[in-house]
Protein backbone atom coordinates (compact mmCIF):
# COMPACT_ATOMS: atom_id res chain seq x y z
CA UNK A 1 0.00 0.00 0.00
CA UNK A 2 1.08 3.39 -0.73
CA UNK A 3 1.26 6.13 2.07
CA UNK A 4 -1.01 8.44 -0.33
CA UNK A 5 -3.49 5.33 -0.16
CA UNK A 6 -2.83 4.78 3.36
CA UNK A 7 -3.77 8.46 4.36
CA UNK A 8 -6.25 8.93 2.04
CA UNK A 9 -8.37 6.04 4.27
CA UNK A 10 -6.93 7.50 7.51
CA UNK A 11 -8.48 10.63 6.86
CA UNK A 12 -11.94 9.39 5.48
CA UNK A 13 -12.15 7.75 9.00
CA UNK A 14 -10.80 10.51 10.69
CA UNK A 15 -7.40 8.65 12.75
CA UNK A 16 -5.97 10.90 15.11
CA UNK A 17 -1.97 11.11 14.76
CA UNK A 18 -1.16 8.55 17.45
CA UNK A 19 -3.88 5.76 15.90
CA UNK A 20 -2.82 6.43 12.54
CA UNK A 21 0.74 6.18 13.62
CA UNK A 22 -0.25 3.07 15.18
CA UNK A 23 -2.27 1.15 12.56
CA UNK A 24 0.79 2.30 10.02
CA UNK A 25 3.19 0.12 11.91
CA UNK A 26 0.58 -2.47 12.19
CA UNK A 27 -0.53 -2.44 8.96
CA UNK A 28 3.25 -1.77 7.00
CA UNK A 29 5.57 -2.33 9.20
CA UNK A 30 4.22 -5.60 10.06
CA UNK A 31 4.62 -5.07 14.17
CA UNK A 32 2.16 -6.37 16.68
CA UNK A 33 -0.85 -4.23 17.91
CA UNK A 34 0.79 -5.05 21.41
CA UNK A 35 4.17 -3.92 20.39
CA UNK A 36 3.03 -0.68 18.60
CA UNK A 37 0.86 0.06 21.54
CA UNK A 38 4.32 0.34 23.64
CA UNK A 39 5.98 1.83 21.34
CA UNK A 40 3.52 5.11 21.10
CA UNK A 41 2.78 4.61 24.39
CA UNK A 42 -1.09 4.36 23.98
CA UNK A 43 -3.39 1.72 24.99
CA UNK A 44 -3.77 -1.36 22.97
CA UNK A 45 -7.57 -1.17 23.17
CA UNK A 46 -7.26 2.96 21.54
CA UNK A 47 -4.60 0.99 18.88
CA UNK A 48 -7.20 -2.19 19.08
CA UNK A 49 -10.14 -0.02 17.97
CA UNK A 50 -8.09 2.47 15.42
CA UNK A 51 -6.51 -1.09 13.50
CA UNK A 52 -10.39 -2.23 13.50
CA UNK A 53 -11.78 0.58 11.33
CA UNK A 54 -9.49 0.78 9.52
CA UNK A 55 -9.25 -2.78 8.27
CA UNK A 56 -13.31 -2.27 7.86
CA UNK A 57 -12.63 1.16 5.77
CA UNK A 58 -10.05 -0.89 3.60
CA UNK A 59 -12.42 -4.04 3.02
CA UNK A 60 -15.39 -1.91 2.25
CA UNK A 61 -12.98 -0.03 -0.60
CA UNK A 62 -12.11 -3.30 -1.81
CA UNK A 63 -15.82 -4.48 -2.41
CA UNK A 64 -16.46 -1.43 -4.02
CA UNK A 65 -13.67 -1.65 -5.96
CA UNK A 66 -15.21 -3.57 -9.58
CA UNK A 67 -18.13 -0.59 -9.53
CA UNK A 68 -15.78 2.14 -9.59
CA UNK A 69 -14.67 3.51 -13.18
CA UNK A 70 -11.17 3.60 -13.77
């Protein structure tokens, strides 16, 4: 995933800094929601809940995906 891709669906959701931060090393990065929790020093249910909708955001784009024009 690109980070224009990945902030473009950070922002439709509306991911504050930390959760975005979060979900980024999560999501690219390939780190633990545990271990990024540390890491930003936020909870793992705020990282938890942020990794959530976004995954949702990113599977409801992808179901989308053979209606939109190109």
């Amino acid at each position: 995933m690109r980070l224009e891709h990945f902030n473009h669906i950070a922002n439709l959701i509306g991911l504050k800094k930390k959760s975005r931060e979060a979900v980024w090393l999560i999501e690219i990065d390939g780190m633990t929601g545990y271990a990024a929790s540390r890491q930003l020093d936020i909870s793992q249910s705020t990282v938890s809940r942020a990794h959530a909708r976004f995954r949702k955001a990113l599977n409801e784009i992808n179901q989308l995906t053979p209606y939109l024009p190109l």
